[in-house]
C-alpha atoms as a PDB file:
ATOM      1  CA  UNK A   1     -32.675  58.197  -7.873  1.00  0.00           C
ATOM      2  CA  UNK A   2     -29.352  58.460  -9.908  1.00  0.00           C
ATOM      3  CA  UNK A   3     -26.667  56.164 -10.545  1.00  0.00           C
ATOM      4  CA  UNK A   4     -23.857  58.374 -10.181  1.00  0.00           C
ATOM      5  CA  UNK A   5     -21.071  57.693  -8.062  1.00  0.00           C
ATOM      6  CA  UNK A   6     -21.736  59.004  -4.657  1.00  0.00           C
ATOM      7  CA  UNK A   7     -19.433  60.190  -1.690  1.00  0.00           C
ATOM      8  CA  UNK A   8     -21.408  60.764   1.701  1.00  0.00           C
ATOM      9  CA  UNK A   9     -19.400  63.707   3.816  1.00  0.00           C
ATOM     10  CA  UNK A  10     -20.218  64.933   7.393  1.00  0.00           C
ATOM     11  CA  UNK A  11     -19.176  68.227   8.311  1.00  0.00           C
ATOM     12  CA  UNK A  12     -20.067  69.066   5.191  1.00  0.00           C
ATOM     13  CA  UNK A  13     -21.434  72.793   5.701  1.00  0.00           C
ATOM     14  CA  UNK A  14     -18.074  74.284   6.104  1.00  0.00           C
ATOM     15  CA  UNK A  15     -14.249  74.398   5.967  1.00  0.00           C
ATOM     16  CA  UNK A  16     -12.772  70.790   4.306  1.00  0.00           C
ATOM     17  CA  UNK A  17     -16.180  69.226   4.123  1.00  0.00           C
ATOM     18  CA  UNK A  18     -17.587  72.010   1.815  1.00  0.00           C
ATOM     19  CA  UNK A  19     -14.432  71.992  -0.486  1.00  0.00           C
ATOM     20  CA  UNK A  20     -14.824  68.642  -0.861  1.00  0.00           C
ATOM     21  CA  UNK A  21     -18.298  68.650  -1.763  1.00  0.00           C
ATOM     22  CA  UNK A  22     -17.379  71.146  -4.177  1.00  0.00           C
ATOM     23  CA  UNK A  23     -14.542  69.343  -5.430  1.00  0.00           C
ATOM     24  CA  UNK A  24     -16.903  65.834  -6.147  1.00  0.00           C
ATOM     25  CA  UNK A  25     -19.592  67.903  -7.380  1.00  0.00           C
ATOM     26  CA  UNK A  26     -17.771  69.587 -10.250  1.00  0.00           C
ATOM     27  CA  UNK A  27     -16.587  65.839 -11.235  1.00  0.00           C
ATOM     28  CA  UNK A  28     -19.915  64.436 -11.515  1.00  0.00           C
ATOM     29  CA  UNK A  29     -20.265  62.477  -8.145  1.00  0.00           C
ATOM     30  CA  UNK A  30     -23.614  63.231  -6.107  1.00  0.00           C
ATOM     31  CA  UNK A  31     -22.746  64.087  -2.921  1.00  0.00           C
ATOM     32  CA  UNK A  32     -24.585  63.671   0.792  1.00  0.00           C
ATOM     33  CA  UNK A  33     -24.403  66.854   2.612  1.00  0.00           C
ATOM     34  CA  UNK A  34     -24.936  65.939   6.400  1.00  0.00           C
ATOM     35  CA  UNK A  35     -23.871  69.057   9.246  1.00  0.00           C
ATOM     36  CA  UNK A  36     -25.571  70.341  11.923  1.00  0.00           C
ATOM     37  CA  UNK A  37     -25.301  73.843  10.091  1.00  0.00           C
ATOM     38  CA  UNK A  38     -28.677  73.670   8.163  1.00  0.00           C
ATOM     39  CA  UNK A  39     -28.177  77.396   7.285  1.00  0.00           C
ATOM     40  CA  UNK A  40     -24.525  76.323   5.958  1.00  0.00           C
ATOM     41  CA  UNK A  41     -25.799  73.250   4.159  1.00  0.00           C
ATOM     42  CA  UNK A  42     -29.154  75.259   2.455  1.00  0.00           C
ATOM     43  CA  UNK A  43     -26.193  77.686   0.987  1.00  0.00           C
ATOM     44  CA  UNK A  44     -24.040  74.976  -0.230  1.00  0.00           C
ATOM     45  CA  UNK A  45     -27.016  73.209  -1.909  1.00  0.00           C
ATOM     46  CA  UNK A  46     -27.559  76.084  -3.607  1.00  0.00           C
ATOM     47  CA  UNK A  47     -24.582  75.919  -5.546  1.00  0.00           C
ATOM     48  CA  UNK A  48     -24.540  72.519  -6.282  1.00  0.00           C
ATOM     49  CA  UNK A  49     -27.926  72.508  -7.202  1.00  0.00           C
ATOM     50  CA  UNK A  50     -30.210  69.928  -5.591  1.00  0.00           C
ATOM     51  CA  UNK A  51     -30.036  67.663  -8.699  1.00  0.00           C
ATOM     52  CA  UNK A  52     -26.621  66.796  -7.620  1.00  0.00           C
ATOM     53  CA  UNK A  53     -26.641  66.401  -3.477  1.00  0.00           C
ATOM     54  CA  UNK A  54     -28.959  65.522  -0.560  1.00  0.00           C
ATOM     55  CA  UNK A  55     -28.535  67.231   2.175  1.00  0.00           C
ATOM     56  CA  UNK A  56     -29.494  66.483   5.702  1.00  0.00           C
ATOM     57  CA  UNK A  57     -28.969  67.179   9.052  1.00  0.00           C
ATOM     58  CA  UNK A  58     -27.228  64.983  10.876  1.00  0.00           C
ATOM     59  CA  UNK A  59     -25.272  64.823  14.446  1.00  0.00           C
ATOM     60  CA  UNK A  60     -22.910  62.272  14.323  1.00  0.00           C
ATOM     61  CA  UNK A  61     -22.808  61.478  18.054  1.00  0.00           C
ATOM     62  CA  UNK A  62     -26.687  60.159  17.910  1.00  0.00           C
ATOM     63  CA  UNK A  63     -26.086  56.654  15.845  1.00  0.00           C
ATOM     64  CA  UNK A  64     -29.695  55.973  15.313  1.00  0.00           C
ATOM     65  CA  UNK A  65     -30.063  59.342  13.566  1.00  0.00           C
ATOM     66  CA  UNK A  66     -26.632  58.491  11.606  1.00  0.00           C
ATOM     67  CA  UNK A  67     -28.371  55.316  10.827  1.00  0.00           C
ATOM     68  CA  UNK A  68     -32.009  56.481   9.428  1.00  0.00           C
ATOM     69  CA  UNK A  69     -29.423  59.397   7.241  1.00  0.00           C
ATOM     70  CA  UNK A  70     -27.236  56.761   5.588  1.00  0.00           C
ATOM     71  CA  UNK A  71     -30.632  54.898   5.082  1.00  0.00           C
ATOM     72  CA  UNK A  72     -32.419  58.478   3.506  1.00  0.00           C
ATOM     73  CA  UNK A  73     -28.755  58.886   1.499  1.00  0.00           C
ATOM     74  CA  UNK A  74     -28.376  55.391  -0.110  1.00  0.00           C
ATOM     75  CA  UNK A  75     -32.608  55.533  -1.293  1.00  0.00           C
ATOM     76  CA  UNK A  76     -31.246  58.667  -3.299  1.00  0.00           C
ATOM     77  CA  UNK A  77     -28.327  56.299  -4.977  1.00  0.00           C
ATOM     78  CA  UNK A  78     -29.727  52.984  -5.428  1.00  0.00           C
ATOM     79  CA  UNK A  79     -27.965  51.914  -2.242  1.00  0.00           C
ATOM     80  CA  UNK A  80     -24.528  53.056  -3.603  1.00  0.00           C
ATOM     81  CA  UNK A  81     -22.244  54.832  -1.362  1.00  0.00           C
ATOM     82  CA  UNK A  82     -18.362  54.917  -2.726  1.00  0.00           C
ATOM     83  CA  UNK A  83     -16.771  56.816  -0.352  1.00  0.00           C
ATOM     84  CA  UNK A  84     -17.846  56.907   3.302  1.00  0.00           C
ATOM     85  CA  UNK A  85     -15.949  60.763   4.116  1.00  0.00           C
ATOM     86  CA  UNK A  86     -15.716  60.929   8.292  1.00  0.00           C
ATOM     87  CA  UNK A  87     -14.920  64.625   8.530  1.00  0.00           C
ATOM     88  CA  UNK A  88     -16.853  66.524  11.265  1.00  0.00           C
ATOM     89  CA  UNK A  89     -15.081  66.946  14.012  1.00  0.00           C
ATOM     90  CA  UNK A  90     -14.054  69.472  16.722  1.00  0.00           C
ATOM     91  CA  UNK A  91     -11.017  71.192  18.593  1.00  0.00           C
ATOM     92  CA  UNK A  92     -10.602  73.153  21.407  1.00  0.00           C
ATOM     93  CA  UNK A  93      -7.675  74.635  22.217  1.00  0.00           C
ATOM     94  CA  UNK A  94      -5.704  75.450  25.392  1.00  0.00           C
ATOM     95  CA  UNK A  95      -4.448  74.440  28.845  1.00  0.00           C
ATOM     96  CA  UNK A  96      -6.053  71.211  29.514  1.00  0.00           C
ATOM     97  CA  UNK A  97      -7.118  72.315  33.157  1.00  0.00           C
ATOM     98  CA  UNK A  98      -8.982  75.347  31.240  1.00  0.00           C
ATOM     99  CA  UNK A  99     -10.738  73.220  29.171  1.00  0.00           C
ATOM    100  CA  UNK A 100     -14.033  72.254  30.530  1.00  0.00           C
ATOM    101  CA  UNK A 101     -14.788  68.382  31.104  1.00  0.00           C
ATOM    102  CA  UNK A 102     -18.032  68.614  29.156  1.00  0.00           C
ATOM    103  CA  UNK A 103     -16.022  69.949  26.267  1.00  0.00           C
ATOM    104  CA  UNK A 104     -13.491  67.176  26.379  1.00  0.00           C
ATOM    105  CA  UNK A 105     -15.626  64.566  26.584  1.00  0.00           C
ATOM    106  CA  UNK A 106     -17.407  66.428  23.348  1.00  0.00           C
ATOM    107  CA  UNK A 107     -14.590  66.515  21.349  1.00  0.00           C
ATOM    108  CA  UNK A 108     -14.153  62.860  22.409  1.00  0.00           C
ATOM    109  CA  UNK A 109     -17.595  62.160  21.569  1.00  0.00           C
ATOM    110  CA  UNK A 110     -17.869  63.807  17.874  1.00  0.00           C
ATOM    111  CA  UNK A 111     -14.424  63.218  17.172  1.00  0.00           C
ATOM    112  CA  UNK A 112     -13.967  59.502  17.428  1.00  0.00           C
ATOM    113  CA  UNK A 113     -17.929  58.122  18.248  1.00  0.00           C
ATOM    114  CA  UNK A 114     -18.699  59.538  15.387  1.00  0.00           C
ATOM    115  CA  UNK A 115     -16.609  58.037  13.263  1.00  0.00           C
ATOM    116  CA  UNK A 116     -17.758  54.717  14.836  1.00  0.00           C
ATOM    117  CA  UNK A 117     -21.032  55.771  14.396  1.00  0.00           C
ATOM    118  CA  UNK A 118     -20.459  56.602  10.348  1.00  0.00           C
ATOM    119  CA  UNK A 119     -18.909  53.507  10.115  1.00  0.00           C
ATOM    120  CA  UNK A 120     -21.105  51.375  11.399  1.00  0.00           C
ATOM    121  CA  UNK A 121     -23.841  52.643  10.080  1.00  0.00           C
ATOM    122  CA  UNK A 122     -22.366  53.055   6.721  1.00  0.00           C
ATOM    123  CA  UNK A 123     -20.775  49.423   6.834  1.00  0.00           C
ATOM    124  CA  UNK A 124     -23.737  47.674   4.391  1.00  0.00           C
ATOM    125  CA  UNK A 125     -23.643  50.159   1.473  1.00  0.00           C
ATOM    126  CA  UNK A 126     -20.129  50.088   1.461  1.00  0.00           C
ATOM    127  CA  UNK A 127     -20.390  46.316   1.513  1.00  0.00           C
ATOM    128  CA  UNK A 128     -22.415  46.293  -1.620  1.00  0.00           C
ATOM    129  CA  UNK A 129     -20.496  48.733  -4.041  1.00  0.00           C
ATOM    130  CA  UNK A 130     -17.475  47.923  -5.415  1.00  0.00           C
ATOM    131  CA  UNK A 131     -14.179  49.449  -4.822  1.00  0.00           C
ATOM    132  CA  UNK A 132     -16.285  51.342  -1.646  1.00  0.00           C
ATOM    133  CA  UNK A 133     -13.916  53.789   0.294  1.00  0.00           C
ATOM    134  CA  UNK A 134     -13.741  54.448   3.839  1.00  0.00           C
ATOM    135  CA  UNK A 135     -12.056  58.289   4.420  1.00  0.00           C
ATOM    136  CA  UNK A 136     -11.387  59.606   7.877  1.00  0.00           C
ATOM    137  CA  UNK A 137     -10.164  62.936   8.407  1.00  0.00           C
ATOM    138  CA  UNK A 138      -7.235  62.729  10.953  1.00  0.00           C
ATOM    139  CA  UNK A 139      -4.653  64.918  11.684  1.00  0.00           C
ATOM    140  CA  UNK A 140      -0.725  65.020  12.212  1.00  0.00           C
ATOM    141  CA  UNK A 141      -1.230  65.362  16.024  1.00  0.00           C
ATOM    142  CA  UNK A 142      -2.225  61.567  15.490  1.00  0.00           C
ATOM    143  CA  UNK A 143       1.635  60.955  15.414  1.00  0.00           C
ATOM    144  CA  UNK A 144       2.824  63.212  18.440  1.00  0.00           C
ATOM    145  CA  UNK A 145       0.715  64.839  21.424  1.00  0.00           C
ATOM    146  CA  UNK A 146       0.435  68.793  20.792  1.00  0.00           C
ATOM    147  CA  UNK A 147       0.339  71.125  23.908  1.00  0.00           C
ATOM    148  CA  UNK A 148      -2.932  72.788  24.158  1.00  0.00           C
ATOM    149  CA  UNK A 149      -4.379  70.458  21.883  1.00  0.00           C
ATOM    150  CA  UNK A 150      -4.235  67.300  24.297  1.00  0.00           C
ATOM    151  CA  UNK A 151      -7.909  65.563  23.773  1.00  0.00           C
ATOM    152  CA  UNK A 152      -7.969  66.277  20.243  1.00  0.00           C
ATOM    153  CA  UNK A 153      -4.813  64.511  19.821  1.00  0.00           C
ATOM    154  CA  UNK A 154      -5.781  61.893  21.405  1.00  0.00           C
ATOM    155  CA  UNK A 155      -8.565  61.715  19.457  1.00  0.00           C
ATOM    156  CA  UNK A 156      -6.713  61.674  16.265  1.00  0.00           C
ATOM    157  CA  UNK A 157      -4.502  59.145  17.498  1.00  0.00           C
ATOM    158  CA  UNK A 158      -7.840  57.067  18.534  1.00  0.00           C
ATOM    159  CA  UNK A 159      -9.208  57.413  14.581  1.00  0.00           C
ATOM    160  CA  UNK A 160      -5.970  56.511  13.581  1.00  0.00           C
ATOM    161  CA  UNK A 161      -5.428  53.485  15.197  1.00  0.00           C
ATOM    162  CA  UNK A 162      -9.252  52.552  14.022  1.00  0.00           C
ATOM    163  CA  UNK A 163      -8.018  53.477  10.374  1.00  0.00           C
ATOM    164  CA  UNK A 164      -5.226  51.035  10.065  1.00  0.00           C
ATOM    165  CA  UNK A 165      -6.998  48.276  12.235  1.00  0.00           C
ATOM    166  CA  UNK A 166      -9.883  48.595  10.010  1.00  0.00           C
ATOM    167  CA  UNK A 167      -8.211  49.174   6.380  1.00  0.00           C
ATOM    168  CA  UNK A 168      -6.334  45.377   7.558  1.00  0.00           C
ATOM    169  CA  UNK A 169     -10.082  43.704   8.769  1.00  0.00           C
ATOM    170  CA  UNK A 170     -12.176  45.387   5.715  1.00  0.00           C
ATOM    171  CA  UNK A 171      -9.930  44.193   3.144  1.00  0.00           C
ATOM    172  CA  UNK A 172     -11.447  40.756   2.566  1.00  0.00           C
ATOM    173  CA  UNK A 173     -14.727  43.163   1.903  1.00  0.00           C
ATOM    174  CA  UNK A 174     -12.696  44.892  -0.856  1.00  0.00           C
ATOM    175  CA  UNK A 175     -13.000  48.409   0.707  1.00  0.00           C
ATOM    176  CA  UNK A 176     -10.369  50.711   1.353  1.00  0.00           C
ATOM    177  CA  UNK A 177      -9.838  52.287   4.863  1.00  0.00           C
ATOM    178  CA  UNK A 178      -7.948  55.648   5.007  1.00  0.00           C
ATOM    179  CA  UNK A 179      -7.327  58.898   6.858  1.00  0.00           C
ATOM    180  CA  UNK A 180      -5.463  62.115   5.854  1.00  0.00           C
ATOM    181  CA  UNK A 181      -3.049  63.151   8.124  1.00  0.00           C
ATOM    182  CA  UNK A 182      -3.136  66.673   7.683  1.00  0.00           C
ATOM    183  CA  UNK A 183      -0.905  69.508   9.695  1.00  0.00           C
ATOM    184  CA  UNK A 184      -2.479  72.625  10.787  1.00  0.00           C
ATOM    185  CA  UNK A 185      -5.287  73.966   8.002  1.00  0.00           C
ATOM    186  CA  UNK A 186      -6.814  77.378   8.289  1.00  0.00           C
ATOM    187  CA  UNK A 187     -10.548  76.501   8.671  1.00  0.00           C
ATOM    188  CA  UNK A 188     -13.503  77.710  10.550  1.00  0.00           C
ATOM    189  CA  UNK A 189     -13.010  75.622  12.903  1.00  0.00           C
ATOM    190  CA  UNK A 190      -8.937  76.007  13.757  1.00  0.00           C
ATOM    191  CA  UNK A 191      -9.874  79.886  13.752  1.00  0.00           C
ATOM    192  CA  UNK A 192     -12.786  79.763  16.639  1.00  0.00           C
ATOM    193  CA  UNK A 193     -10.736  77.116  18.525  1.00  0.00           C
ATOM    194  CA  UNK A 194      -9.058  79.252  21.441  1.00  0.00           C
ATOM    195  CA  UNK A 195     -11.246  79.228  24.587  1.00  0.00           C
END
């Protein structure tokens, strides 16, 4: 068990996730490694060094799972969790008519139940450290609707709106609610996006 400041990041095997487990890593923090990519996860524990992460598979859609994770997480940190980092998510891009339902109502379902899910789940360690963190990775399309991008925008607009809601209601807890509202970023997952 360790005492370190922890951050707790889905999506975690590639792209933003994995730089930012990097990132806290090399300043100390131990960091939760959840994904669905258990090939992507074994190589990024490898050069962390399991000393300094737990990693653990995790779909984000399935809250009992997310629950019994965040449990598994916080017995590795003496129930501390700082920062709560909502970062799996998915696109697919093109003519909304081209996009099959069952893929839009994925991206619906990873993209904004499972930041429900995280925070939910996540709500009682975050309760009980101080200064806890709540980080939600959003997207400019939040702010305007992009062609060919239609139910991930919405979706981004959804977490959004959840953000600032939240960051007003969780105050009184004395945790910070926030998303980064970044424009297009050359990951994994923008490159396989076309259908």
């Amino acid at each position: 068990m360790t005492r370190r400041k922890s951050i707790f990041i889905t999506g975690a095997a590639s792209g933003i996730g994995r730089h930012t487990a990097l990132l806290f890593a090399s300043r100390g923090w131990f960091v939760g490694l959840a994904d669905i990519d258990t090939e992507g996860l074994d190589r990024l524990e490898r050069e962390i060094g399991a000393d300094n992460c737990r990693t653990l598979w995790l779909d984000v859609t399935d809250a009992k799972r997310y629950r019994a994770v965040i449990e598994m997480f916080t017995s590795s940190t003496g129930g501390r969790l700082d920062v709560l980092f909502n970062n799996a998510g998915i696109l697919r891009m093109g003519r909304n008519e081209d996009i099959p339902l069952m893929q839009q109502y994925l991206t619906l379902d990873i993209n904004v139940k499972g930041v429900l899910n995280g925070i939910h789940c996540a709500l009682p360690a975050l309760r009980t450290t101080p200064d806890a963190h709540i980080l939600t990775m959003c997207s400019t399309s939040a702010i305007y609707g992009m062609p060919e991008l239609a139910v991930y925008s919405a979706s981004k607009h959804a977490v959004h709106a959840l953000t600032e809601a939240l960051d007003l209601e969780l105050e009184r807890d004395g945790i910070i609610v926030s998303d980064i509202m970044a424009p297009y970023v050359n990951t994994p997952m923008v490159t396989a996006a076309r259908t």
